[in-house]
Protein backbone atom coordinates (compact mmCIF):
# COMPACT_ATOMS: atom_id res chain seq x y z
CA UNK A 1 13.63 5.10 87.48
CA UNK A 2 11.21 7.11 89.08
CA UNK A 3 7.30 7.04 88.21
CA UNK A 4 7.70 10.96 87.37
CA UNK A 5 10.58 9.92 84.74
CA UNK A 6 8.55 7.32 83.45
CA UNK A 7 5.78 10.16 82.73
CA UNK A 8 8.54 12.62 81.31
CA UNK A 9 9.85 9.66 79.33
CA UNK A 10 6.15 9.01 77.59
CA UNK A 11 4.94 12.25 77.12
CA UNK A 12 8.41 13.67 75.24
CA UNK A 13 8.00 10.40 73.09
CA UNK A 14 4.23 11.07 72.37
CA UNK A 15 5.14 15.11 71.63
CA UNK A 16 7.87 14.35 69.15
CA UNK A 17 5.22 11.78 67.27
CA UNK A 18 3.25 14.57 66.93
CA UNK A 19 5.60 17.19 65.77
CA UNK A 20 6.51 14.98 63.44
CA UNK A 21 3.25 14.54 62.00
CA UNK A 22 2.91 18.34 61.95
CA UNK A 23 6.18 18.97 59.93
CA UNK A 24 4.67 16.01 57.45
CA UNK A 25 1.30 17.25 57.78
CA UNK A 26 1.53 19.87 53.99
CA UNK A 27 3.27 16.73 52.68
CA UNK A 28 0.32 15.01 53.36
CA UNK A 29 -2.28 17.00 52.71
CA UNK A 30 -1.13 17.50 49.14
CA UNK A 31 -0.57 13.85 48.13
CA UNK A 32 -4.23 13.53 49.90
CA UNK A 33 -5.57 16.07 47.23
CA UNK A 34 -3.32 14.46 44.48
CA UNK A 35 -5.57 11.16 45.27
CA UNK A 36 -8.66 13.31 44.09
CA UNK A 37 -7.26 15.01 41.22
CA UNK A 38 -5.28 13.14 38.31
CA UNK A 39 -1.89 14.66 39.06
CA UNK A 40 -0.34 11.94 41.35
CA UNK A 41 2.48 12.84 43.93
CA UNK A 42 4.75 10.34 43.34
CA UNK A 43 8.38 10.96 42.37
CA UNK A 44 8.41 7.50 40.50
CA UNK A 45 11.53 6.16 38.45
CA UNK A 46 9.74 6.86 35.02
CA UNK A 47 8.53 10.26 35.38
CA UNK A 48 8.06 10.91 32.12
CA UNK A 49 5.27 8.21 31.73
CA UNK A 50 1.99 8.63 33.05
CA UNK A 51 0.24 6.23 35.13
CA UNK A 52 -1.31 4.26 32.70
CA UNK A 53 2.05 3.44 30.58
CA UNK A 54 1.70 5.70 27.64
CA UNK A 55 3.36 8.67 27.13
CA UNK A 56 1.16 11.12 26.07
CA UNK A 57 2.89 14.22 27.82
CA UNK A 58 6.20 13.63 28.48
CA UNK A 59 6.94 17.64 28.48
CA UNK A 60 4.69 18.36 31.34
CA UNK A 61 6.64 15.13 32.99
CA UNK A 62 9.69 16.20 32.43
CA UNK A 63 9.09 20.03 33.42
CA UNK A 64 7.68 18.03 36.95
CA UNK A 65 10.85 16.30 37.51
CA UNK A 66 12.99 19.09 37.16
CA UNK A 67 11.81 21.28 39.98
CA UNK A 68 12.52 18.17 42.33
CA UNK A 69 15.33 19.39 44.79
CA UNK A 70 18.67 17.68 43.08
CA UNK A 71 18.66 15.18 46.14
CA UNK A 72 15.56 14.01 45.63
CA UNK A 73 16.61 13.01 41.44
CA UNK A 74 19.93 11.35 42.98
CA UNK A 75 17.55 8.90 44.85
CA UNK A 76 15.65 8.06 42.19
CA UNK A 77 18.25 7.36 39.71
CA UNK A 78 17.31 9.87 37.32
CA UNK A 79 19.56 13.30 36.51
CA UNK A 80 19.55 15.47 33.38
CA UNK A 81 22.12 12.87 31.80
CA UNK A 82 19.28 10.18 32.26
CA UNK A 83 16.50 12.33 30.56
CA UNK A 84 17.63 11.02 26.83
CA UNK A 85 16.72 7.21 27.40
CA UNK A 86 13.09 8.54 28.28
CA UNK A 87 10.79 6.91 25.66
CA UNK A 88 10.17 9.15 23.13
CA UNK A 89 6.96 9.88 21.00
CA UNK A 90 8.30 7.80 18.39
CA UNK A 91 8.96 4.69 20.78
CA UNK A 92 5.03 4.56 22.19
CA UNK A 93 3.87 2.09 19.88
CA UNK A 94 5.61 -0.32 21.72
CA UNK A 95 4.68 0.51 25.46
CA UNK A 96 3.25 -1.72 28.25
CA UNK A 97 0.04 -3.28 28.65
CA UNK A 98 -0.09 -1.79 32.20
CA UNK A 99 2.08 -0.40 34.44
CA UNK A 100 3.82 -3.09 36.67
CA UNK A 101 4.04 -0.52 39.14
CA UNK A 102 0.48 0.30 40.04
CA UNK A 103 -0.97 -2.50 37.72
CA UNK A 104 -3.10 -0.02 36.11
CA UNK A 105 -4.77 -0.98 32.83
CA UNK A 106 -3.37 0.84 29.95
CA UNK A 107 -5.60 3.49 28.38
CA UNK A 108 -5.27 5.69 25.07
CA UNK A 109 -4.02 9.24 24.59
CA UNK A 110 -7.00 11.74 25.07
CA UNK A 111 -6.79 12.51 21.93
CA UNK A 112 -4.80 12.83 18.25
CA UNK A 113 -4.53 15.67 16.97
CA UNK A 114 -3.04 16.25 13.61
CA UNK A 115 -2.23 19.08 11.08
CA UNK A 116 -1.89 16.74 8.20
CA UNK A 117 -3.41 17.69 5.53
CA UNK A 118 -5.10 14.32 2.90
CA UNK A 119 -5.76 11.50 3.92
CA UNK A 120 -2.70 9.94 5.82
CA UNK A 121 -1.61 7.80 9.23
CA UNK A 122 0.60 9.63 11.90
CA UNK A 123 1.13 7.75 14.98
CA UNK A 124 -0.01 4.22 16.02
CA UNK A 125 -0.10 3.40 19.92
CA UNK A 126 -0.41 0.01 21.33
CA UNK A 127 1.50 -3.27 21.95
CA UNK A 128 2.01 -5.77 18.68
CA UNK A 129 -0.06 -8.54 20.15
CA UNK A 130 -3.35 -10.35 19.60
CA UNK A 131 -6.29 -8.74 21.08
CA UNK A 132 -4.19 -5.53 22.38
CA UNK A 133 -6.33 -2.23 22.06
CA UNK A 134 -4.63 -0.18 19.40
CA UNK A 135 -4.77 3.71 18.70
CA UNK A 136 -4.61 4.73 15.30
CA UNK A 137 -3.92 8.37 14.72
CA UNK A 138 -4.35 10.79 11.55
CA UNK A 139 -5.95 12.32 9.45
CA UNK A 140 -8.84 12.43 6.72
CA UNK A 141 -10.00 8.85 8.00
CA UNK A 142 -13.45 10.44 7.65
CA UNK A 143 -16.79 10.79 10.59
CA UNK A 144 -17.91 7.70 9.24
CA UNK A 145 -17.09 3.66 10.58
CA UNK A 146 -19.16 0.56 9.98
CA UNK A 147 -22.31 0.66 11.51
CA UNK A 148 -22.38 -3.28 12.01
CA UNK A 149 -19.23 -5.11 12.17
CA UNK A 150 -19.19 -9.68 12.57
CA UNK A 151 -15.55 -11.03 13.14
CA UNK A 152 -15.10 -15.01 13.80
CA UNK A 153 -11.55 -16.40 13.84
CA UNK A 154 -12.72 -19.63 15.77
CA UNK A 155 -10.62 -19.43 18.25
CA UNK A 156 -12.86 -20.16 20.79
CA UNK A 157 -13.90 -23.81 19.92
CA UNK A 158 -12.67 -26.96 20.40
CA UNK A 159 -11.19 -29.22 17.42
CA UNK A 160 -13.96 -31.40 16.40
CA UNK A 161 -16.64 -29.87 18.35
CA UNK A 162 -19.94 -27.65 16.43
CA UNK A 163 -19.51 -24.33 16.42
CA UNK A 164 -21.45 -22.18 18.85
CA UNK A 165 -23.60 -18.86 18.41
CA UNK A 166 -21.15 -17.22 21.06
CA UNK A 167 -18.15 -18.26 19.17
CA UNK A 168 -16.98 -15.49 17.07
CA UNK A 169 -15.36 -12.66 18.45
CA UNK A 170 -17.68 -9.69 17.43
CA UNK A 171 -20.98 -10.45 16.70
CA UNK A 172 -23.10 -13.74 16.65
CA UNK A 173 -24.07 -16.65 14.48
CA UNK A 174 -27.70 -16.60 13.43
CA UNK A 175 -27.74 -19.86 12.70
CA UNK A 176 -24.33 -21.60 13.09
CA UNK A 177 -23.04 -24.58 11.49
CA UNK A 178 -20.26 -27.09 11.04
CA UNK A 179 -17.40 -28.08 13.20
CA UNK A 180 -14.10 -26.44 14.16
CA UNK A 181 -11.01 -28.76 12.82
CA UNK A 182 -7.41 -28.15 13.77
CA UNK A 183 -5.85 -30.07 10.08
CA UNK A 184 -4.98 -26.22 9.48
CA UNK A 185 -5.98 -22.61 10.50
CA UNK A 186 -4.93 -19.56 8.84
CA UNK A 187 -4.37 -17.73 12.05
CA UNK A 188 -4.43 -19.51 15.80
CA UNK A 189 -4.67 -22.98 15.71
CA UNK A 190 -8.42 -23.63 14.38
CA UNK A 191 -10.65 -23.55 11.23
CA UNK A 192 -14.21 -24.03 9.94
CA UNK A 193 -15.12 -27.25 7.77
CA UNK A 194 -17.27 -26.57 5.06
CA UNK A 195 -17.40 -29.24 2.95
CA UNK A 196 -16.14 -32.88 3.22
CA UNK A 197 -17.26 -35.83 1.68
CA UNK A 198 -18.28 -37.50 5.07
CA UNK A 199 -17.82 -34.94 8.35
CA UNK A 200 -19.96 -31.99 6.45
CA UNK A 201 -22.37 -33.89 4.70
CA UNK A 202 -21.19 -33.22 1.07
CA UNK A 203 -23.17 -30.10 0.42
CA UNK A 204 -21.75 -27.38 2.87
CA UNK A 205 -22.90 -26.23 6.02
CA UNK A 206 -24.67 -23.21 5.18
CA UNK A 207 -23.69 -21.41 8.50
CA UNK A 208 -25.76 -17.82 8.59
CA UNK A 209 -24.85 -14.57 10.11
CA UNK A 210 -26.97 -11.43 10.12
CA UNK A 211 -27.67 -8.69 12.57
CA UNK A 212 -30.80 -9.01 14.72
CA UNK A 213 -33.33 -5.98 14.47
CA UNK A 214 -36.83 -6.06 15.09
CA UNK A 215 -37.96 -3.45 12.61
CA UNK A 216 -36.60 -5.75 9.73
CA UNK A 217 -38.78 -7.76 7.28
CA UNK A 218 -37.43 -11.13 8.90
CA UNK A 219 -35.92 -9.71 12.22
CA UNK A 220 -32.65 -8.88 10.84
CA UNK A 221 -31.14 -5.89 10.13
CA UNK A 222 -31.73 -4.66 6.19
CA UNK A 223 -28.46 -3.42 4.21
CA UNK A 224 -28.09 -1.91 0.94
CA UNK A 225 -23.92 -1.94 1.33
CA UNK A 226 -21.54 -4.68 2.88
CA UNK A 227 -17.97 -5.48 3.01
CA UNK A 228 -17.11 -9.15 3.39
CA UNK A 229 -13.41 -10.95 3.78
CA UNK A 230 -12.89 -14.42 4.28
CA UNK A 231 -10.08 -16.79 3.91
CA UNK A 232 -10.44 -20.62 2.49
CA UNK A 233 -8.38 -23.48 1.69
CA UNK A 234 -8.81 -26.74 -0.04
CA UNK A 235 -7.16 -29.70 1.96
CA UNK A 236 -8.19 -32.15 -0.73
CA UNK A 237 -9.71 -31.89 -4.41
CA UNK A 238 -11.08 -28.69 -5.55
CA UNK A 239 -14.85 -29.32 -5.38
CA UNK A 240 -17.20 -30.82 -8.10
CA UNK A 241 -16.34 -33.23 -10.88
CA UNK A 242 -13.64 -34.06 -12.57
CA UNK A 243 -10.86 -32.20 -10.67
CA UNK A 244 -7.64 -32.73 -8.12
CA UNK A 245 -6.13 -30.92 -5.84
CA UNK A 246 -4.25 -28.93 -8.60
CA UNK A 247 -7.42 -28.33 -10.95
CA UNK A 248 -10.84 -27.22 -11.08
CA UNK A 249 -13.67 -29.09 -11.73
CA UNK A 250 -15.38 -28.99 -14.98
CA UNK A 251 -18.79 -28.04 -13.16
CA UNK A 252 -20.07 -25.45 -11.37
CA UNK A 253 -19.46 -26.59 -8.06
CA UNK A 254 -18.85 -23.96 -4.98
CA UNK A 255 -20.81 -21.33 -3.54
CA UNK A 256 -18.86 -20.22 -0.55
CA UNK A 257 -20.30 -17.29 0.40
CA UNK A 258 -23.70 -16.55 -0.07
CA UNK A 259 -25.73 -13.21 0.32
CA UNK A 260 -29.29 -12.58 0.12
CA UNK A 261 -32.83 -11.28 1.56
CA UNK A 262 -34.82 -13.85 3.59
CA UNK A 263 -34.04 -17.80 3.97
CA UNK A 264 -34.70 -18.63 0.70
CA UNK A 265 -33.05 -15.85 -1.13
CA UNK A 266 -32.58 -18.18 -4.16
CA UNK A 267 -36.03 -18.54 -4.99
CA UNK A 268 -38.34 -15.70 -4.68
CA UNK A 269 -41.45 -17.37 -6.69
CA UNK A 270 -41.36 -20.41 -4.74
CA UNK A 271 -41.08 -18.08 -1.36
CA UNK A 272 -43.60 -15.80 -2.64
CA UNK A 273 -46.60 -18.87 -3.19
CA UNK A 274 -45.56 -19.26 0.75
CA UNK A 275 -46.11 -16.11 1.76
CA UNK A 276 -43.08 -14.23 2.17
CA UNK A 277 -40.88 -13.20 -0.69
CA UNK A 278 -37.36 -13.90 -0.46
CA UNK A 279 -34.55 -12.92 -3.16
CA UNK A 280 -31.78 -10.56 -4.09
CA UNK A 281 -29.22 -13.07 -3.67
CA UNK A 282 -25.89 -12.70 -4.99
CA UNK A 283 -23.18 -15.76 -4.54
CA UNK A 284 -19.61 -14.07 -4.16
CA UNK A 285 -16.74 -15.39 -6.43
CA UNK A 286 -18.34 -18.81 -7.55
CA UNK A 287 -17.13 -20.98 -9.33
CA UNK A 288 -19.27 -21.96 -12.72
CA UNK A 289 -16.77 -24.54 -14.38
CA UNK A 290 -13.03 -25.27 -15.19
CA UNK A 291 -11.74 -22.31 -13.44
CA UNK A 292 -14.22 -19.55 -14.67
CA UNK A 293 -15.51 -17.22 -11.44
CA UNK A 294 -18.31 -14.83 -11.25
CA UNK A 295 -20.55 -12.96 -8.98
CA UNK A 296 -23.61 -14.21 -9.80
CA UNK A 297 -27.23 -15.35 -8.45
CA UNK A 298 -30.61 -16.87 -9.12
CA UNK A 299 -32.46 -14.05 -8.51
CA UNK A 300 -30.06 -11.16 -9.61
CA UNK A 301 -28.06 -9.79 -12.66
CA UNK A 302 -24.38 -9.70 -13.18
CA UNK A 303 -22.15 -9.57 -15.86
CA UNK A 304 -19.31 -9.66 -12.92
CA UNK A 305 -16.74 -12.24 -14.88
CA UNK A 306 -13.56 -12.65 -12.82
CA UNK A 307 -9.84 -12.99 -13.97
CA UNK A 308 -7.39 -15.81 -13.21
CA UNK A 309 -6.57 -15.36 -9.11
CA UNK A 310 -7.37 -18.98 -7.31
CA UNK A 311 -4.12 -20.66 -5.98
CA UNK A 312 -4.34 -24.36 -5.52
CA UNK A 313 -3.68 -25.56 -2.01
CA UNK A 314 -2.77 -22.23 -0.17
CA UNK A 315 -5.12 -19.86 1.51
CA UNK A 316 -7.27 -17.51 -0.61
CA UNK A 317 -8.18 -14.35 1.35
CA UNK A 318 -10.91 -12.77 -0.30
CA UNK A 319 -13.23 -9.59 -0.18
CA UNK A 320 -16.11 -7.94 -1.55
CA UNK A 321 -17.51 -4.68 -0.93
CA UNK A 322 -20.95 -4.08 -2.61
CA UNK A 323 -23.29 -1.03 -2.86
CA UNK A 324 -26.48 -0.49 -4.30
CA UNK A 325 -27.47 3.27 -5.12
CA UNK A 326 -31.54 3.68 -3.83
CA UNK A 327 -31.88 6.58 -5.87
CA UNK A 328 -31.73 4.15 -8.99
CA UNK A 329 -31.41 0.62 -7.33
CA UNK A 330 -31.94 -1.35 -10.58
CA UNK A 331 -29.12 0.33 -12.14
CA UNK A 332 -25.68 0.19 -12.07
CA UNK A 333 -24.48 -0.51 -8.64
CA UNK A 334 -22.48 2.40 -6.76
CA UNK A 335 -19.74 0.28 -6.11
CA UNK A 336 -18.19 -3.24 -6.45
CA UNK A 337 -14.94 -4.73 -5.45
CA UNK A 338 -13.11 -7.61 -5.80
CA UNK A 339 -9.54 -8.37 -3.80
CA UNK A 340 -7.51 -11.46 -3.40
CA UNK A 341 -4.57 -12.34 -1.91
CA UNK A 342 -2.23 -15.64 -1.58
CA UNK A 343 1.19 -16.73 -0.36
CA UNK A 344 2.09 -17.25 -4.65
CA UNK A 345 0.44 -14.17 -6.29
CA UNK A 346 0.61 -10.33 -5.91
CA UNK A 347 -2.76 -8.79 -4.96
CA UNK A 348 -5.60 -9.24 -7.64
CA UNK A 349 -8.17 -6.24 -7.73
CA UNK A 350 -11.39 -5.66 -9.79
CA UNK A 351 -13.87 -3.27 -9.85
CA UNK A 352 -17.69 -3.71 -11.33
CA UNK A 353 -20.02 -0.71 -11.75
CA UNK A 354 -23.24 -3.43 -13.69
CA UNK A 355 -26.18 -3.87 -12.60
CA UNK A 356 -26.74 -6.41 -9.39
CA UNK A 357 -30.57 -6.13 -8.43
CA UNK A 358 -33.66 -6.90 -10.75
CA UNK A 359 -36.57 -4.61 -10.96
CA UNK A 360 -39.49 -7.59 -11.69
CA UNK A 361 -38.61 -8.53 -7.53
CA UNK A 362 -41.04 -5.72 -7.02
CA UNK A 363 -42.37 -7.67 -3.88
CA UNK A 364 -39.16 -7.48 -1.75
CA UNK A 365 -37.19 -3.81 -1.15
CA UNK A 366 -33.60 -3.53 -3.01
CA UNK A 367 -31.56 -4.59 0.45
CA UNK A 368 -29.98 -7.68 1.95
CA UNK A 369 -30.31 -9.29 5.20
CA UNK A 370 -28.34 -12.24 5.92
CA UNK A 371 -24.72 -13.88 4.69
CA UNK A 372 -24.49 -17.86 4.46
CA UNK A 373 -20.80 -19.20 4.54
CA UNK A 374 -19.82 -22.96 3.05
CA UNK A 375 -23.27 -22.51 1.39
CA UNK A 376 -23.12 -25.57 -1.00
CA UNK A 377 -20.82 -27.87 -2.77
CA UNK A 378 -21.11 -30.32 -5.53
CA UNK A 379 -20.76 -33.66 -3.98
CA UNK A 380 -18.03 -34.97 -6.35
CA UNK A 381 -14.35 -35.93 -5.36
CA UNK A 382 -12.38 -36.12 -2.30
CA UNK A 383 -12.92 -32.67 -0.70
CA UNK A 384 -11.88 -31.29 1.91
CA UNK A 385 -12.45 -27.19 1.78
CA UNK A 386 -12.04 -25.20 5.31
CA UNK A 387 -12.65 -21.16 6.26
CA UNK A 388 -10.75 -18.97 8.66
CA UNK A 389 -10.77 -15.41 9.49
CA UNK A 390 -14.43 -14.28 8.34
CA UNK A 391 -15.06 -10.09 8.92
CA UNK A 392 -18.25 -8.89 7.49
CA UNK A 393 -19.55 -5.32 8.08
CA UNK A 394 -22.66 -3.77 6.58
CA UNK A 395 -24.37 0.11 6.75
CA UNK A 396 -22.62 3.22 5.58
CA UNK A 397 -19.26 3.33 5.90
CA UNK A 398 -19.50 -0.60 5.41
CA UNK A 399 -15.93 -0.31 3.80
CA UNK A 400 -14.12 1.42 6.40
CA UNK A 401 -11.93 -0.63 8.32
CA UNK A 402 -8.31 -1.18 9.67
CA UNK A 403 -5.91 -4.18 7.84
CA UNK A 404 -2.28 -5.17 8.33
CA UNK A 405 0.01 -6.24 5.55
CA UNK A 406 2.88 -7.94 4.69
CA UNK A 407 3.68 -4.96 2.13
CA UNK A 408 3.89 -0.86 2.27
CA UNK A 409 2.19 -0.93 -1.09
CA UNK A 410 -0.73 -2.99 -0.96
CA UNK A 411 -0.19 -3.99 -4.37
CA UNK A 412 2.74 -6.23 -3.12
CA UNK A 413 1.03 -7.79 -0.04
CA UNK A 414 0.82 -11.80 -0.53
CA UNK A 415 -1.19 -11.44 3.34
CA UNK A 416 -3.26 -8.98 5.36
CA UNK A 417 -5.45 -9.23 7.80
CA UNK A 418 -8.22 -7.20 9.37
CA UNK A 419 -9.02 -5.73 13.01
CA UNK A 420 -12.26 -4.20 14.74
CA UNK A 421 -12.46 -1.06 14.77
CA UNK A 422 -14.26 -0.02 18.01
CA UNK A 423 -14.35 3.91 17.91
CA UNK A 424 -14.01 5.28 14.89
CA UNK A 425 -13.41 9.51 14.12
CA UNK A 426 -11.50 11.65 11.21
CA UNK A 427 -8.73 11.85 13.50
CA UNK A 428 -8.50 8.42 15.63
CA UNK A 429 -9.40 5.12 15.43
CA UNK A 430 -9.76 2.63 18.44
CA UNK A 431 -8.71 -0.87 17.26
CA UNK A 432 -8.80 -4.39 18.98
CA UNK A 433 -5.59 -5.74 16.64
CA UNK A 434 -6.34 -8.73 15.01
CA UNK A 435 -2.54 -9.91 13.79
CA UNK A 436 -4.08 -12.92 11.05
CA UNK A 437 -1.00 -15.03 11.68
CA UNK A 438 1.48 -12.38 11.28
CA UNK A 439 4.40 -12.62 13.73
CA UNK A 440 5.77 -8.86 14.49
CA UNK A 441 8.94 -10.42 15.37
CA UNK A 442 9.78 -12.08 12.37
CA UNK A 443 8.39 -9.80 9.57
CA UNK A 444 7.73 -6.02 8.90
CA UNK A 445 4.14 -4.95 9.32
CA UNK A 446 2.42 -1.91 7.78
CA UNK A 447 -0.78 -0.94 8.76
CA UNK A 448 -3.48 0.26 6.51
CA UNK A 449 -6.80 2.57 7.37
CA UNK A 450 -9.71 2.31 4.23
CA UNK A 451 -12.17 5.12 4.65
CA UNK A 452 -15.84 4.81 3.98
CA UNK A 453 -15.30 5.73 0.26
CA UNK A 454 -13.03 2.23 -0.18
CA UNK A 455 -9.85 4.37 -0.56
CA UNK A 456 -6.87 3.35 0.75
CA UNK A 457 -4.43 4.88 2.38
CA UNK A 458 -0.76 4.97 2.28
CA UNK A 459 0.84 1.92 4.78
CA UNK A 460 2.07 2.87 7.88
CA UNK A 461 5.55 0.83 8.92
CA UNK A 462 4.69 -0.53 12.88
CA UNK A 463 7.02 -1.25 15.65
CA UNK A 464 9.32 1.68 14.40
């Protein structure tokens, strides 16, 4: 071949490079543009998903994937008969995490809106799994969410290790205590031990929460409201004298949870003669003697007496939501609540509207600031009492929150547990799901929103 051949040979091989590129070149340029704008160019097997594996607008999707050229729809395995196995609204609870084809992290629909009129749950959004963000839509769930939210499900320990500050999963301990055990958990694999007759010292382990603030009296953050669950379980004898695992003692004898203002909440003469009054405190549920419960303290009022609703050797899942009214503080409280729930009774409910605070604490301001959990125990018997699953929240709105149940009508629930609610609107609610145990796959699950008023609404059925 000829060096002028060789020339001819190149340059036609060059020119039809560049032609090509010039007959791609508007294909180009718009996918280029597509990069910048959130519209994407790709003719993608799922077209009527977007990006981040949610399906928030399948129309627009679907109207995109019809003005392909017929051709281009034979390639991609899709043609009118596929369009009815596209997910539908009704499927998107139940979508990916992220998309396996760009490994983009799932995100949330923009937004939820709703012409429902009340108070009511229309769509739920998210995958059934521990942790998984979860999108709650509706209406009537009201402007206002917690304002300070604690969630520990001790998770994060290690069987017979202390528990940390950092362990719980929202929020810190102020002070923690006591050691993670794995004899039993409600949920996951671990648990707190509160009181044992050798590991936990006999008298509890008093761990505190609060929220840190600098303008409070003590550094923590005052609150006149709160909303506290917890689950316990005795692995042994009920605490104090004269009882078994299958009866209570004849003493009083627990105070598992424990709120009040200042470290020594109990005693506000004795804290006063130091300097700086402490009181208000208010033990949740204790136990006073051969089965009789009230909410009670040493430096507050309560005629709060409590029905039958402890089941021996199961979990007890408890909660309290408490208000005082500042316009008239030494009152009758704005609110109380009592809830219980166990694997052998229906739900037990109560509701107290008595006095709580005393007006002769005129040294200390009508607020709490702290919560102690496994607070003290008789040291009697062969105990062995453990915690799992502890939520508090405090502020306005203290009541609102997110729960899962085992039951469309709470009433029937033997189990529910809570989640965080991260973002919280009348319309939408962001959740980090917190399944308590439940398995999706072997049981129904409703889910549950409670406004900032304590009212519940109906259950929503998930996984449908």
């Amino acid at each position: 071949m000829s060096i002028l051949n060789l020339y001819r040979t190149e340059f036609m091989s060059n020119y039809r490079r560049i032609e090509s590129f010039r007959a791609f070149k508007p294909i180009f340029l718009a996918c280029l543009l597509a990069l910048l704008m959130p519209l994407g160019c790709s003719s993608d097997s799922n077209e009527s998903r977007s990006d981040s594996g949610i399906q928030p607008q399948q129309d627009a999707a679907e109207d995109a994937r019809d003005a392909q050229p017929d051709s281009e729809q034979a390639q991609d395995g899709h043609s009118d008969a596929d369009s009815s196995e596209e997910p539908s609204d009704a499927d998107s609870s139940n979508h990916d995490a992220s998309n396996s084809d760009t490994g983009d992290v799932w995100s949330p629909p923009l937004d939820c809106p709703s012409d429902t009129p009340g108070f009511a749950i229309t769509r739920v959004d998210g995958d059934l799994e521990d942790g998984a963000p979860l999108v709650v839509c509706g209406a009537g769930f009201g402007a206002q969410g917690p304002e300070a939210v604690f969630f520990e499900n001790f998770e994060s320990g290690t069987a017979g290790e202390d528990v940390t500050e950092s362990s719980p999963v929202r929020g810190k301990w102020l002070s923690p205590s006591g050691r993670y055990i794995d004899d039993a958990a409600r949920s996951g694999a671990l648990s707190l031990l509160v009181a044992d007759a050798q590991e936990a010292g006999g008298r509890g382990v008093g761990a505190v929460m609060g929220f840190p603030d600098e303008s409070g009296d003590f550094g923590l953050m005052h609150f006149d409201q709160f909303f506290v669950s917890w689950a316990e379980r005795d692995l042994g004898d009920f605490p104090g004298n004269d009882s078994s695992p299958t009866e209570f003692s004849s003493d009083s004898s627990a105070k598992d949870v424990w709120v009040m203002y200042g470290t020594r909440g109990d005693n506000y003469d004795y804290s006063c003669s130091q300097g700086e009054c402490n009181g208000n405190d208010i033990v949740l549920a204790t136990h006073t003697g051969g089965g009789a419960f009230k909410m009670d303290g040493n430096t507050t009022q309560s005629n709060w007496w409590m029905g039958d609703f402890w089941a021996f050797q199961q979990w007890n899942m408890m909660s309290v939501y408490l208000a005082v009214n500042q316009q008239a503080p030494y009152v009758d409280i704005d609110a109380g609540v009592f809830e219980h729930f166990s694997a052998d009774k229906p739900m037990h409910r109560e509701e107290y509207g008595g006095p709580i605070m005393r007006q002769e604490l005129d040294q200390i301001p009508p607020v709490w600031d702290r919560i102690k959990f496994g607070a003290w125990y008789r040291q009697a018997g062969d105990v062995r009492r453990i915690m799992d699953d502890l939520y508090v929240s405090v502020g306005e709105g203290a009541p609102a929150r997110v729960e899962i149940a085992n039951a469309q009508n709470i009433e029937d629930a033997t189990r529910i547990a809570i989640s965080v609610v991260d973002q919280w609107s009348d319309t939408r609610l962001d959740v980090t799901l917190n399944l308590g145990g439940f398995d999706p796959a072997q049981q129904d699950l409703y889910l549950f929103v409670v406004d900032a008023n304590n009212q519940r609404s109906s259950g929503y059925a998930l996984g449908e």
